[in-house]
C-alpha atoms as a PDB file:
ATOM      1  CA  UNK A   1     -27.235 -15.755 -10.894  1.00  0.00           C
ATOM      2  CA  UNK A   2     -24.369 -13.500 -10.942  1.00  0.00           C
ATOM      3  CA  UNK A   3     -23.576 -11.432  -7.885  1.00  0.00           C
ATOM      4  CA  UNK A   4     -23.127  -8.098  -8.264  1.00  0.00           C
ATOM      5  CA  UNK A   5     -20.946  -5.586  -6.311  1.00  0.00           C
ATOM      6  CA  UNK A   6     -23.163  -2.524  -5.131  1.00  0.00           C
ATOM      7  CA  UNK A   7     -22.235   1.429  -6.361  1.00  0.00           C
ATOM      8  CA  UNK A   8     -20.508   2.991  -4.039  1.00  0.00           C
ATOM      9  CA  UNK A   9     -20.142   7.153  -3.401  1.00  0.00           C
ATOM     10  CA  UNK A  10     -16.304   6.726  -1.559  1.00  0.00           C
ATOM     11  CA  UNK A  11     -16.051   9.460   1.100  1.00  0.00           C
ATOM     12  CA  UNK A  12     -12.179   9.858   2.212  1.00  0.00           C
ATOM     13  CA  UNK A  13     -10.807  11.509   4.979  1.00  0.00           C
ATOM     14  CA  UNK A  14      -7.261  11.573   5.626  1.00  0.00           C
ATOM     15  CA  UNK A  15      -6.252  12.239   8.802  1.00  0.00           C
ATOM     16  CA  UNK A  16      -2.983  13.764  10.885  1.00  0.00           C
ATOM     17  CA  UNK A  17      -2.492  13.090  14.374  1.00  0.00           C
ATOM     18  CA  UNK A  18      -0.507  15.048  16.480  1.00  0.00           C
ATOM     19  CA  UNK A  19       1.014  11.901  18.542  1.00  0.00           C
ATOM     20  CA  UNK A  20       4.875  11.168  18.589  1.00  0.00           C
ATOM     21  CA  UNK A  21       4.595   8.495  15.405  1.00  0.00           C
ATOM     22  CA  UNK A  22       2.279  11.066  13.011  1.00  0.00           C
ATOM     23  CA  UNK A  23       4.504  14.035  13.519  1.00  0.00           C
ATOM     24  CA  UNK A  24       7.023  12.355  11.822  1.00  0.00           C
ATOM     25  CA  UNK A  25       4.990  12.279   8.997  1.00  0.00           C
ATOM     26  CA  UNK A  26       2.749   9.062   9.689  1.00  0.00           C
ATOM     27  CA  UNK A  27      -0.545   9.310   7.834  1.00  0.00           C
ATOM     28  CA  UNK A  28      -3.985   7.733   8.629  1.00  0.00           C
ATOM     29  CA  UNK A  29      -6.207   7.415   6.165  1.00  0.00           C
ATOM     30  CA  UNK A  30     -10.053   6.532   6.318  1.00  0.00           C
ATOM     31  CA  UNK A  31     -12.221   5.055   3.685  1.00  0.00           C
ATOM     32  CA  UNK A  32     -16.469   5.048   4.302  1.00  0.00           C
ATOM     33  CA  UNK A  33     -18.980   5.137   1.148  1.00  0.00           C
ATOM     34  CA  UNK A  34     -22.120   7.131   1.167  1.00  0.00           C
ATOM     35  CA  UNK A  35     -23.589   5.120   4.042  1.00  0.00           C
ATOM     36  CA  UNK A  36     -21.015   6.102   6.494  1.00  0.00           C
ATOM     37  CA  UNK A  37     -19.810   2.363   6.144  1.00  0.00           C
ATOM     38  CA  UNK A  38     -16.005   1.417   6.009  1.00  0.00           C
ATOM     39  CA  UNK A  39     -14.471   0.429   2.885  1.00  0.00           C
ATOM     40  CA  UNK A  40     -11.698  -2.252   2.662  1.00  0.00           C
ATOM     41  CA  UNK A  41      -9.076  -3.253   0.110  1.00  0.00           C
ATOM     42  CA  UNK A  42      -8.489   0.728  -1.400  1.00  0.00           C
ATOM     43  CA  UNK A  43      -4.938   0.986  -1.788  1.00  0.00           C
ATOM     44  CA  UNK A  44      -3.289   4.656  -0.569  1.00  0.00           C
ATOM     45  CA  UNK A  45      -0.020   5.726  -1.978  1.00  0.00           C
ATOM     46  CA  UNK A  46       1.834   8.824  -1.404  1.00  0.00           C
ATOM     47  CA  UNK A  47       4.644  10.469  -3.538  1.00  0.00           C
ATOM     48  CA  UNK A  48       7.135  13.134  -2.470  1.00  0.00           C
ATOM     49  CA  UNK A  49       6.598  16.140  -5.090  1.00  0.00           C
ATOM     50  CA  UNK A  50       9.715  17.873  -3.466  1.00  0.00           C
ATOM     51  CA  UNK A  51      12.306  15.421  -3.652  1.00  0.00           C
ATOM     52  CA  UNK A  52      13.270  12.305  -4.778  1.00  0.00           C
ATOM     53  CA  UNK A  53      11.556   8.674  -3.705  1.00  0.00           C
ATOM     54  CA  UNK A  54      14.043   6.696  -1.602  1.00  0.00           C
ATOM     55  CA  UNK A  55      13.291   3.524  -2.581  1.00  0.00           C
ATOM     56  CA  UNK A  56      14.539   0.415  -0.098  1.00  0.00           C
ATOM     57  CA  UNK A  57      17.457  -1.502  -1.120  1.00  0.00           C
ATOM     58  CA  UNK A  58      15.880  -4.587  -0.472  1.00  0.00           C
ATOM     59  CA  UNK A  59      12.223  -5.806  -0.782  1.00  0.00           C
ATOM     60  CA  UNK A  60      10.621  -8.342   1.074  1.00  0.00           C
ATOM     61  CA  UNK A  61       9.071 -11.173  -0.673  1.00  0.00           C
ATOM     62  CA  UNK A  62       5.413 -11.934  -0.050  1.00  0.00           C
ATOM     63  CA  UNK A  63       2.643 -14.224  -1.198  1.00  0.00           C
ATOM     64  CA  UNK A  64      -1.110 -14.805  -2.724  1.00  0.00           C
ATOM     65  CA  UNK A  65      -2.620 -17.835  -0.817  1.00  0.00           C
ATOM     66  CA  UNK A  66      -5.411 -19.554  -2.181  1.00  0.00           C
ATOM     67  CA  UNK A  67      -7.627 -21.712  -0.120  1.00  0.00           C
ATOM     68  CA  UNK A  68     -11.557 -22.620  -0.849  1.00  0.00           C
ATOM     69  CA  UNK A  69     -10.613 -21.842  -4.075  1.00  0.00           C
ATOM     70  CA  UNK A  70      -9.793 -18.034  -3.471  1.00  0.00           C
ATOM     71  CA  UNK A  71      -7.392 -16.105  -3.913  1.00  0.00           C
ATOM     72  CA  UNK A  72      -5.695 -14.130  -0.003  1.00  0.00           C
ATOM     73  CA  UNK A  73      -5.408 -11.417  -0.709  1.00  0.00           C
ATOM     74  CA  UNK A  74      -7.981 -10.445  -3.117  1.00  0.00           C
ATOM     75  CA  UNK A  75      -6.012  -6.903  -3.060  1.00  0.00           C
ATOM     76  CA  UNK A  76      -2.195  -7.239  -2.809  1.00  0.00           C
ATOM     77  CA  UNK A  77      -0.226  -3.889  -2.844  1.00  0.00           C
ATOM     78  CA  UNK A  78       3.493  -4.303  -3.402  1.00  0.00           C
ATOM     79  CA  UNK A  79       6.702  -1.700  -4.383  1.00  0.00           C
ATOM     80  CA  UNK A  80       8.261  -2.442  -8.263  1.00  0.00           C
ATOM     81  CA  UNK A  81      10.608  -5.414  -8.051  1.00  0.00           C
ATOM     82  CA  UNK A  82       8.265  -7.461  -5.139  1.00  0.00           C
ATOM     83  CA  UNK A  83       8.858 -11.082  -5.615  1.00  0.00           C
ATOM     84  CA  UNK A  84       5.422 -12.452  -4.911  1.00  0.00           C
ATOM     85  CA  UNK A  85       4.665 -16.670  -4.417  1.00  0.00           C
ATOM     86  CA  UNK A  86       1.656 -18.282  -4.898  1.00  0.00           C
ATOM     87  CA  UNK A  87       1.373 -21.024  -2.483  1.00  0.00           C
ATOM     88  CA  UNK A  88      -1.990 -23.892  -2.945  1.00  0.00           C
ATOM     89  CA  UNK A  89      -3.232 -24.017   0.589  1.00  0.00           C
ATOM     90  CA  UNK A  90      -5.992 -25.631  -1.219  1.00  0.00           C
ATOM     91  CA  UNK A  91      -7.363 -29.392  -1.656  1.00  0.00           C
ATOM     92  CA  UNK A  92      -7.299 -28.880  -5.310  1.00  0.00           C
ATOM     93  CA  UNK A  93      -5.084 -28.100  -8.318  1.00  0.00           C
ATOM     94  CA  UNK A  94      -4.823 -24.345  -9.369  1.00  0.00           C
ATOM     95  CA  UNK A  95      -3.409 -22.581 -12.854  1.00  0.00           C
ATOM     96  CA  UNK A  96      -2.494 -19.043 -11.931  1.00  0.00           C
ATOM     97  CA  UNK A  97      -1.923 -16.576 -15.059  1.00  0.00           C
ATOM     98  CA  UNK A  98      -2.251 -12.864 -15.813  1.00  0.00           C
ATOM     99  CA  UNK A  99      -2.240 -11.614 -19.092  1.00  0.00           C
ATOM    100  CA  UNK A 100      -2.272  -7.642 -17.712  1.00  0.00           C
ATOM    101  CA  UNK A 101       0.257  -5.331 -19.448  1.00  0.00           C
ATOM    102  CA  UNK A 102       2.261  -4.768 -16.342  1.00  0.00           C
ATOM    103  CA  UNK A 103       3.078  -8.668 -15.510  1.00  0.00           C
ATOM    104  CA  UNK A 104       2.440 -11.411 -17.901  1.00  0.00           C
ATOM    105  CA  UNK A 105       2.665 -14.666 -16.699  1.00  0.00           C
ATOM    106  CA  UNK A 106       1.777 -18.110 -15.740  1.00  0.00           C
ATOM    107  CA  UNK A 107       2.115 -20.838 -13.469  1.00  0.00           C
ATOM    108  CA  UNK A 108       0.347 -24.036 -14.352  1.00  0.00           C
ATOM    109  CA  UNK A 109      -1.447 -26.544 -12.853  1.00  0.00           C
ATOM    110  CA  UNK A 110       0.124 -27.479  -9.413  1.00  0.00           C
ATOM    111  CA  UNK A 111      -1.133 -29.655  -6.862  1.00  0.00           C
ATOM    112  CA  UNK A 112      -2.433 -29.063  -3.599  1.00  0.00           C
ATOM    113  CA  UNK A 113       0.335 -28.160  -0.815  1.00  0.00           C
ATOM    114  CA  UNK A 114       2.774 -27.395  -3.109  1.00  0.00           C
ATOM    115  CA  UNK A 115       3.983 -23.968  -4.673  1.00  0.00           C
ATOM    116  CA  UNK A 116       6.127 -22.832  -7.468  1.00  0.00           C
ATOM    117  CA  UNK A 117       9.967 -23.590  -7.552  1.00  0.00           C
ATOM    118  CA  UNK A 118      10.530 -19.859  -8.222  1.00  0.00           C
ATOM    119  CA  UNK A 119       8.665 -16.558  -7.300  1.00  0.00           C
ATOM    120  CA  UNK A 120       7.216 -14.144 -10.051  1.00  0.00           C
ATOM    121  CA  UNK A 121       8.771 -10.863  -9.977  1.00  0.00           C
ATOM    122  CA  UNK A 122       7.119  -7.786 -10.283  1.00  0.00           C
ATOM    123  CA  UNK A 123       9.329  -5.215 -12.052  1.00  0.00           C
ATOM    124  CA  UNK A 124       6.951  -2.694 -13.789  1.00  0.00           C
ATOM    125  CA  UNK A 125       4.465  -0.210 -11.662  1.00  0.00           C
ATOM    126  CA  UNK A 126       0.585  -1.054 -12.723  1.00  0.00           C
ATOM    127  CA  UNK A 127      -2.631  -2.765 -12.121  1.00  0.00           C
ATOM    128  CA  UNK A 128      -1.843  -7.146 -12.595  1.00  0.00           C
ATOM    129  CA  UNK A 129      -5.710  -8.725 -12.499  1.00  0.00           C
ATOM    130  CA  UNK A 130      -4.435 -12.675 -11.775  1.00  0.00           C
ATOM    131  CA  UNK A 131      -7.170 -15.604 -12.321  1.00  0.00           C
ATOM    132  CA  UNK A 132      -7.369 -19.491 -11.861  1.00  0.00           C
ATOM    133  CA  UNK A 133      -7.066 -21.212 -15.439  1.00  0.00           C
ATOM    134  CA  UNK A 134      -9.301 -23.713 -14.332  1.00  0.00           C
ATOM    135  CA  UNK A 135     -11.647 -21.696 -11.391  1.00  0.00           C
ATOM    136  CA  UNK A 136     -13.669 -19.020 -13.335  1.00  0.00           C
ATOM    137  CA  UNK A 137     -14.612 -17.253 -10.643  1.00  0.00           C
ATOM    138  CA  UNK A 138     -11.231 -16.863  -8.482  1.00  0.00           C
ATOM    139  CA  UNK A 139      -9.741 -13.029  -9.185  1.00  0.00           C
ATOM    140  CA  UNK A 140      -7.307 -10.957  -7.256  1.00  0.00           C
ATOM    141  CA  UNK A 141      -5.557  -7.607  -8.137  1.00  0.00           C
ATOM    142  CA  UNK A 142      -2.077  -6.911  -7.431  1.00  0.00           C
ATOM    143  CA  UNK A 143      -1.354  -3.237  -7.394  1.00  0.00           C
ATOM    144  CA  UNK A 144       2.563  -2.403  -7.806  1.00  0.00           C
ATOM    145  CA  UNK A 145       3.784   0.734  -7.078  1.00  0.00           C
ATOM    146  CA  UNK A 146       7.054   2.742  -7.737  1.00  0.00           C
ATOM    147  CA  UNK A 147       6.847   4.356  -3.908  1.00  0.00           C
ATOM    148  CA  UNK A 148       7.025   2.908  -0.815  1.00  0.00           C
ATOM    149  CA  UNK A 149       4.864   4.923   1.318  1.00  0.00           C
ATOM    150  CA  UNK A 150       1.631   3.341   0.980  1.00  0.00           C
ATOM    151  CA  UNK A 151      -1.484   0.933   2.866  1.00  0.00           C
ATOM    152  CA  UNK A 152      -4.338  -0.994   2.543  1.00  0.00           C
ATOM    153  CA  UNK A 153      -7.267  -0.206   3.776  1.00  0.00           C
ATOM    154  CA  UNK A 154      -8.505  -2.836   6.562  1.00  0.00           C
ATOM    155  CA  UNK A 155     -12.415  -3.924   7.526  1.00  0.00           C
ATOM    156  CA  UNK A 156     -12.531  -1.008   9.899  1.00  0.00           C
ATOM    157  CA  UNK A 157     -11.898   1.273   6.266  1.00  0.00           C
ATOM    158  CA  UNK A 158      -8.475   2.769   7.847  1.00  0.00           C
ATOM    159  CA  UNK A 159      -5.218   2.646   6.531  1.00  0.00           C
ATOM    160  CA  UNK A 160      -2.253   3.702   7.857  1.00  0.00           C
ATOM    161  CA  UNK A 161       1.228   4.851   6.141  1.00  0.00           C
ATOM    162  CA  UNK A 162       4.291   4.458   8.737  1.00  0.00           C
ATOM    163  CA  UNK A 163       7.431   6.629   8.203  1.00  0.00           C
ATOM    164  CA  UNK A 164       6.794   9.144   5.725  1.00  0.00           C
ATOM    165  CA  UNK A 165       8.944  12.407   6.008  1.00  0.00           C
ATOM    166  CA  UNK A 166       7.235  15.668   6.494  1.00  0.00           C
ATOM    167  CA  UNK A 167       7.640  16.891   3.114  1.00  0.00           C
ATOM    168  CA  UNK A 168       4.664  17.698  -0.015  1.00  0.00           C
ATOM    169  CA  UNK A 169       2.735  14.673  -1.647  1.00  0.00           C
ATOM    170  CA  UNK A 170       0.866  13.613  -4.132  1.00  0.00           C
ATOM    171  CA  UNK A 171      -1.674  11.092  -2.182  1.00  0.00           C
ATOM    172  CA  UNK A 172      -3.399   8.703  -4.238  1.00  0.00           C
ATOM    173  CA  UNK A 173      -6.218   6.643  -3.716  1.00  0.00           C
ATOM    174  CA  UNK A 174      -7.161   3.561  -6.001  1.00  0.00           C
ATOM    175  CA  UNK A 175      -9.421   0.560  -6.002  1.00  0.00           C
ATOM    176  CA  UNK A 176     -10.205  -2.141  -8.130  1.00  0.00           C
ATOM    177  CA  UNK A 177     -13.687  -1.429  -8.762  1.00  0.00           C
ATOM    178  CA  UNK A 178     -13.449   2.622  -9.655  1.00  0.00           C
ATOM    179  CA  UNK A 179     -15.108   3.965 -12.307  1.00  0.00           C
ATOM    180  CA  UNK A 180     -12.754   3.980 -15.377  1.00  0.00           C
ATOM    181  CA  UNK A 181     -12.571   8.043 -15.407  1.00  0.00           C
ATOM    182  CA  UNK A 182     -11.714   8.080 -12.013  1.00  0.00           C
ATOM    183  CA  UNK A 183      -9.386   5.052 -11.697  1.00  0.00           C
ATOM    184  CA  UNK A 184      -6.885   6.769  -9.195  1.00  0.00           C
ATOM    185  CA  UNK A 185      -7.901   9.960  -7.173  1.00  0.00           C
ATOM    186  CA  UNK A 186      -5.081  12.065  -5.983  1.00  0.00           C
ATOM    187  CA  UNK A 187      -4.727  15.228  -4.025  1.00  0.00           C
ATOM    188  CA  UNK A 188      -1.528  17.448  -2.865  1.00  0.00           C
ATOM    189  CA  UNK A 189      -1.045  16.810   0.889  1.00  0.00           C
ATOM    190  CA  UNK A 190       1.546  19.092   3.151  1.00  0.00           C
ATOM    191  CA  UNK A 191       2.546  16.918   5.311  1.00  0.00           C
ATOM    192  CA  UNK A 192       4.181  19.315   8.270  1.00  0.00           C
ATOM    193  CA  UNK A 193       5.725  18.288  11.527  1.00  0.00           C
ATOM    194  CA  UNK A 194       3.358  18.808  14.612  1.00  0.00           C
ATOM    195  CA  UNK A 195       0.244  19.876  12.006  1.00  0.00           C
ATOM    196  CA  UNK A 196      -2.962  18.432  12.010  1.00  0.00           C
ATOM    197  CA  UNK A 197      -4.157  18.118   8.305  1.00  0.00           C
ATOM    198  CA  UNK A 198      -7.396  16.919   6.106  1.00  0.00           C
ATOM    199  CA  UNK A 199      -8.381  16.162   2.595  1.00  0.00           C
ATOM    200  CA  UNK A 200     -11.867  14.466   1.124  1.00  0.00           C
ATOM    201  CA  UNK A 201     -12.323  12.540  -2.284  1.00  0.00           C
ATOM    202  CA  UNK A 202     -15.460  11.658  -3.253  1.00  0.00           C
ATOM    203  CA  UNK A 203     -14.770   8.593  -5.530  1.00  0.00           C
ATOM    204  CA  UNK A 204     -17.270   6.343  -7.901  1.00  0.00           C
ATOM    205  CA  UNK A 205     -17.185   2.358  -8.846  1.00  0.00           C
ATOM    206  CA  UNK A 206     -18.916   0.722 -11.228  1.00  0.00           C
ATOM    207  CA  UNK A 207     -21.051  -2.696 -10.590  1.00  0.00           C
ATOM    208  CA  UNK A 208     -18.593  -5.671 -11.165  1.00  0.00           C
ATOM    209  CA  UNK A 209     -20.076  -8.922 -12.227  1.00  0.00           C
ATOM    210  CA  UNK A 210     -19.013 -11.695 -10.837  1.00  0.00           C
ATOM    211  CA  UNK A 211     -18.791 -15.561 -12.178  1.00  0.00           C
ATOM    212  CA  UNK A 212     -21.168 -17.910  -9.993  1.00  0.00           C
ATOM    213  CA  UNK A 213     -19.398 -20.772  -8.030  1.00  0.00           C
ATOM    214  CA  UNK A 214     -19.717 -23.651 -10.480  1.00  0.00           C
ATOM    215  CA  UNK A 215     -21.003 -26.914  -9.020  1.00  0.00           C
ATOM    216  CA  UNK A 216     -19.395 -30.109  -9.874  1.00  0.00           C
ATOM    217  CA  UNK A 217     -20.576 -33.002 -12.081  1.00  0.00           C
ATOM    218  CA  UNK A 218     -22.116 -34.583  -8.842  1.00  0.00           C
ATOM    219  CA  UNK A 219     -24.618 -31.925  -8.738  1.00  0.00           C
ATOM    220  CA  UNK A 220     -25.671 -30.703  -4.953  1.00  0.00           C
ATOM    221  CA  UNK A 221     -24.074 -28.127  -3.019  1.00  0.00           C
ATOM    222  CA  UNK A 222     -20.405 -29.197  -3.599  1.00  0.00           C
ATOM    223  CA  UNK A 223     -17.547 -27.563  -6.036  1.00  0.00           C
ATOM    224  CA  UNK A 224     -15.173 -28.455  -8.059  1.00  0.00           C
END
């Protein structure tokens, strides 16, 4: 039977404290859906709209673990030109690919406790949906982005963005299951030293079907 992720009404408030760290421009951001419930893994991005993006001169590599044949993260936000690895932690061979517009590539089969000689590099800004060649059911996004002011949002539904000048924004809000007419919501944030400030998106998603677990040729409740 094929689980199914429930429709959510997102509710978003974006909040400004007054503390030492937010009056520099810090941002906290909190997801909840209709129930009042936190949401995790939306990605928040903010833009200067007065000036230009200063971009850091180096960026620090990351990874996508997979273990019980999943991949961690199954959200990954990154800046353009991330190098990302994709170590097995597992105790079975994976084949990694992505065949999304933004990164195209693929890494195949490698055994358990290893991980590729080289890192893939991700150079253009966009949505990457990676999958297991051989695991139907494993899926993770990668999100890259041409700022670097943005967070994920945690289990507690809160994100927070460190370090962003006080300045004007675009503030963005995306996750991987939004409906496709509302795949990012943004709104224009004035972010002002010593000012308390508050925005709301309401934001839809669509049910996403997911592949069952397959059992192995032994039958029971193991998996391949």
């Amino acid at each position: 039977m094929c689980l199914h992720i429930n429709r959510f009404l997102f509710t978003i408030f974006i909040l400004f404290t007054c503390t030492n760290v937010y009056a520099e421009g810090g941002m906290i951001v909190k997801v909840l859906n209709d129930d009042g419930k936190p949401v995790e893994n939306a990605v928040i991005s903010a833009k200067p709209m007065d000036g230009e993006i200063i971009k850091p001169t180096t960026t620090p590599p990351t990874i996508i673990d997979q273990i019980d044949k999943t991949f961690i993260d199954y959200v990954t936000p990154v800046i353009v030109g991330t190098k990302i690895n994709f170590p097995n932690n597992d105790k079975i061979r994976h084949h990694v690919y992505s065949f999304s517009p933004a990164k195209k590539f693929e890494i195949p089969l490698y055994p358990p406790g290893k991980e590729p000689n080289e890192p893939v590099v991700f150079d253009n800004p966009g949505v990457v949906v990676i999958g297991c060649n051989i695991h139907d059911w494993m899926k993770a996004y990668i999100y890259v982005l041409d700022t670097p002011y943005f967070a994920k949002t945690k289990t507690d539904g809160i994100a927070v963005i460190q370090g962003v000048p006080v300045g004007k924004y675009k503030v963005e809000v995306w996750h991987p299951h939004l409906k496709k007419s509302q795949e990012v919501m943004s709104h224009v944030v004035d972010l002002v030293k010593g000012k308390d400030g508050s925005v709301s998106f309401d934001i839809k998603v669509v049910d996403e079907l997911k592949k069952r677990r397959a059992p192995n040729s032994f039958g029971g409740d193991n998996y391949r």
